[in-house]
Protein backbone atom coordinates (compact mmCIF):
# COMPACT_ATOMS: atom_id res chain seq x y z
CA UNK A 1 -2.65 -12.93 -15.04
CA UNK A 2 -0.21 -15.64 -13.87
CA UNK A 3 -2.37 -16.52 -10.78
CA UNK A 4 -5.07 -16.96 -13.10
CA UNK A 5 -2.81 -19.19 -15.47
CA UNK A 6 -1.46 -20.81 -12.26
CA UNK A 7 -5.52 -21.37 -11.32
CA UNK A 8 -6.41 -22.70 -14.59
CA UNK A 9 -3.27 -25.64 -14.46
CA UNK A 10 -4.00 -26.79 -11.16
CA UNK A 11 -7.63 -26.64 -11.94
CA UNK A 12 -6.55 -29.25 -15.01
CA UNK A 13 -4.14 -31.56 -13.18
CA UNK A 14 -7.07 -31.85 -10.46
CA UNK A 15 -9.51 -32.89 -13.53
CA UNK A 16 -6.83 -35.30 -14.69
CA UNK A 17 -6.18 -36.92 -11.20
CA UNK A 18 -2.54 -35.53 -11.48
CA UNK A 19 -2.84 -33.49 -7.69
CA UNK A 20 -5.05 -34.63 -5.17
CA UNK A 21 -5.10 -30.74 -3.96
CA UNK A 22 -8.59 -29.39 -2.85
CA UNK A 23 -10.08 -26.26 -3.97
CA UNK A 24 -9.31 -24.56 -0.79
CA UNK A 25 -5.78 -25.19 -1.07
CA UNK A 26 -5.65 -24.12 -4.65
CA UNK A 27 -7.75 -21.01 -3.41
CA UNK A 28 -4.75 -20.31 -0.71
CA UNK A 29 -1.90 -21.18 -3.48
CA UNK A 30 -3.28 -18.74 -6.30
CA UNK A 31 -5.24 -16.08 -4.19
CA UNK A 32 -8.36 -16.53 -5.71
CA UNK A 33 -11.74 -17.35 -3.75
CA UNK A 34 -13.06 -21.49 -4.05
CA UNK A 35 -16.03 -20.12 -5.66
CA UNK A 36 -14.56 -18.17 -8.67
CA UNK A 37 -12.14 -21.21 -8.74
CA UNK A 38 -15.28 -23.68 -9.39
CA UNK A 39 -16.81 -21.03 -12.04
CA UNK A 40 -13.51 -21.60 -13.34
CA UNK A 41 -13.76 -25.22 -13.39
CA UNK A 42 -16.71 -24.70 -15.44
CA UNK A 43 -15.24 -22.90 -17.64
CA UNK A 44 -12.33 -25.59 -17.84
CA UNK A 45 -14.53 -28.38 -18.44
CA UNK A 46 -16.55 -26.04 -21.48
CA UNK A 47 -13.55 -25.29 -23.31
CA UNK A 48 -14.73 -21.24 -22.71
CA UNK A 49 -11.48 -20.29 -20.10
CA UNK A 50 -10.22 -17.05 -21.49
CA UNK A 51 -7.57 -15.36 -19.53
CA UNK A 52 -8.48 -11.88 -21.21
CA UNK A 53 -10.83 -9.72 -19.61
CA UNK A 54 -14.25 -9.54 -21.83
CA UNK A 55 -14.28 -5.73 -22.33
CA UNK A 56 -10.83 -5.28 -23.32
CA UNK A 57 -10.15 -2.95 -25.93
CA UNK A 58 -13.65 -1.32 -25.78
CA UNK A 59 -14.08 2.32 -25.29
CA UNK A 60 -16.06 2.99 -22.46
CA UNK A 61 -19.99 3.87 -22.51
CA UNK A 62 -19.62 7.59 -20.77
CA UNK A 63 -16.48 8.19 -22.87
CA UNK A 64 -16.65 11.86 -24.86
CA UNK A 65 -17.19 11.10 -28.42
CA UNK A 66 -15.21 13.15 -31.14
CA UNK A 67 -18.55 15.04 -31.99
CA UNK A 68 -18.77 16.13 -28.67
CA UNK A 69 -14.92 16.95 -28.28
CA UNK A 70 -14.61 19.22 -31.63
CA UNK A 71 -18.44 20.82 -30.14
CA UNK A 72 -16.94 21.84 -26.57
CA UNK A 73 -13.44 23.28 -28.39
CA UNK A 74 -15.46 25.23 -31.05
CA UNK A 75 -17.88 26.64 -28.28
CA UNK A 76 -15.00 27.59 -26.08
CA UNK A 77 -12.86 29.34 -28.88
CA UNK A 78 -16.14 31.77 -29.45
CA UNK A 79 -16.65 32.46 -25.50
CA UNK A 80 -14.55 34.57 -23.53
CA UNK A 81 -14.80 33.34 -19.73
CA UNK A 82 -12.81 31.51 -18.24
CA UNK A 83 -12.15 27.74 -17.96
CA UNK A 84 -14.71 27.22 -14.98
CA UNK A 85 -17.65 29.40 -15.91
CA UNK A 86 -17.86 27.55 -19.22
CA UNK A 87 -18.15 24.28 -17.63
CA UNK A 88 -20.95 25.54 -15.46
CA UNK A 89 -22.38 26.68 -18.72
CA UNK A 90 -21.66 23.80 -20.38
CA UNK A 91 -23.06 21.50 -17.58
CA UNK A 92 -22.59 18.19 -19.24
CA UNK A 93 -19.19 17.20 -18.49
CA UNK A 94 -17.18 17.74 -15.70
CA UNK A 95 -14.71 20.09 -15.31
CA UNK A 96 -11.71 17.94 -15.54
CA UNK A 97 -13.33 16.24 -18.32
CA UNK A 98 -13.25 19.89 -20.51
CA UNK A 99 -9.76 21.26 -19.16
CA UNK A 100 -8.32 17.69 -20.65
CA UNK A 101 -10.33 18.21 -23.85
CA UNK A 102 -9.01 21.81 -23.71
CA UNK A 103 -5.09 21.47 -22.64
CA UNK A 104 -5.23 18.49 -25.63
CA UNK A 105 -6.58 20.77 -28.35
CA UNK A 106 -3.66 23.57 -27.17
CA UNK A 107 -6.63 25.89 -26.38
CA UNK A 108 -5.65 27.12 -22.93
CA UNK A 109 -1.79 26.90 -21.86
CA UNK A 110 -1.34 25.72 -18.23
């Protein structure tokens, strides 16, 4: 985050004439490649420079939805195999994906 703050200054004194440094040198102060540092400049110029990331706070699309969670508990509670057989049964979700959902609900004890 601070390179990117650090990015976005420089990028602004360069606009205002303030630095005479070159976008390669900015590139080698602040890490960041000369051609994200001219989208940047874009984005300067726009008045569209965010410094948070666009899908922050959004749950991600292949997340297990609470329909599906309380389903796969449920199911389990009425089988009687063990942790792996169900999720070949199951076949959705991976295994990891079911223990988690599992261990969370205090199904199995591990």
């Amino acid at each position: 985050m601070n390179n990117k703050r650090q990015a976005i200054e420089l990028i602004e004194k360069k606009l205002a004439g303030e630095t005479f440094l070159s976008y390669k040198e900015i590139a080698a102060v602040t890490g960041y490649h000369p051609k994200y540092l001219l989208h940047l400049k874009k984005e300067v110029i726009a008045g569209t420079v965010s410094l948070r990331h666009g899908n922050c706070f959004k749950k991600p699309h292949n997340a297990i939805t609470d329909e599906e969670r309380n389903y796969i508990i449920q199911l389990y509670k009425r089988s009687h195999v063990s942790v792996k057989k169900f999720c070949e049964f199951y076949g959705k979700r991976s295994y990891s994906c079911i223990y988690n959902t599992l261990k969370k609900a205090n199904v199995i004890k591990h």
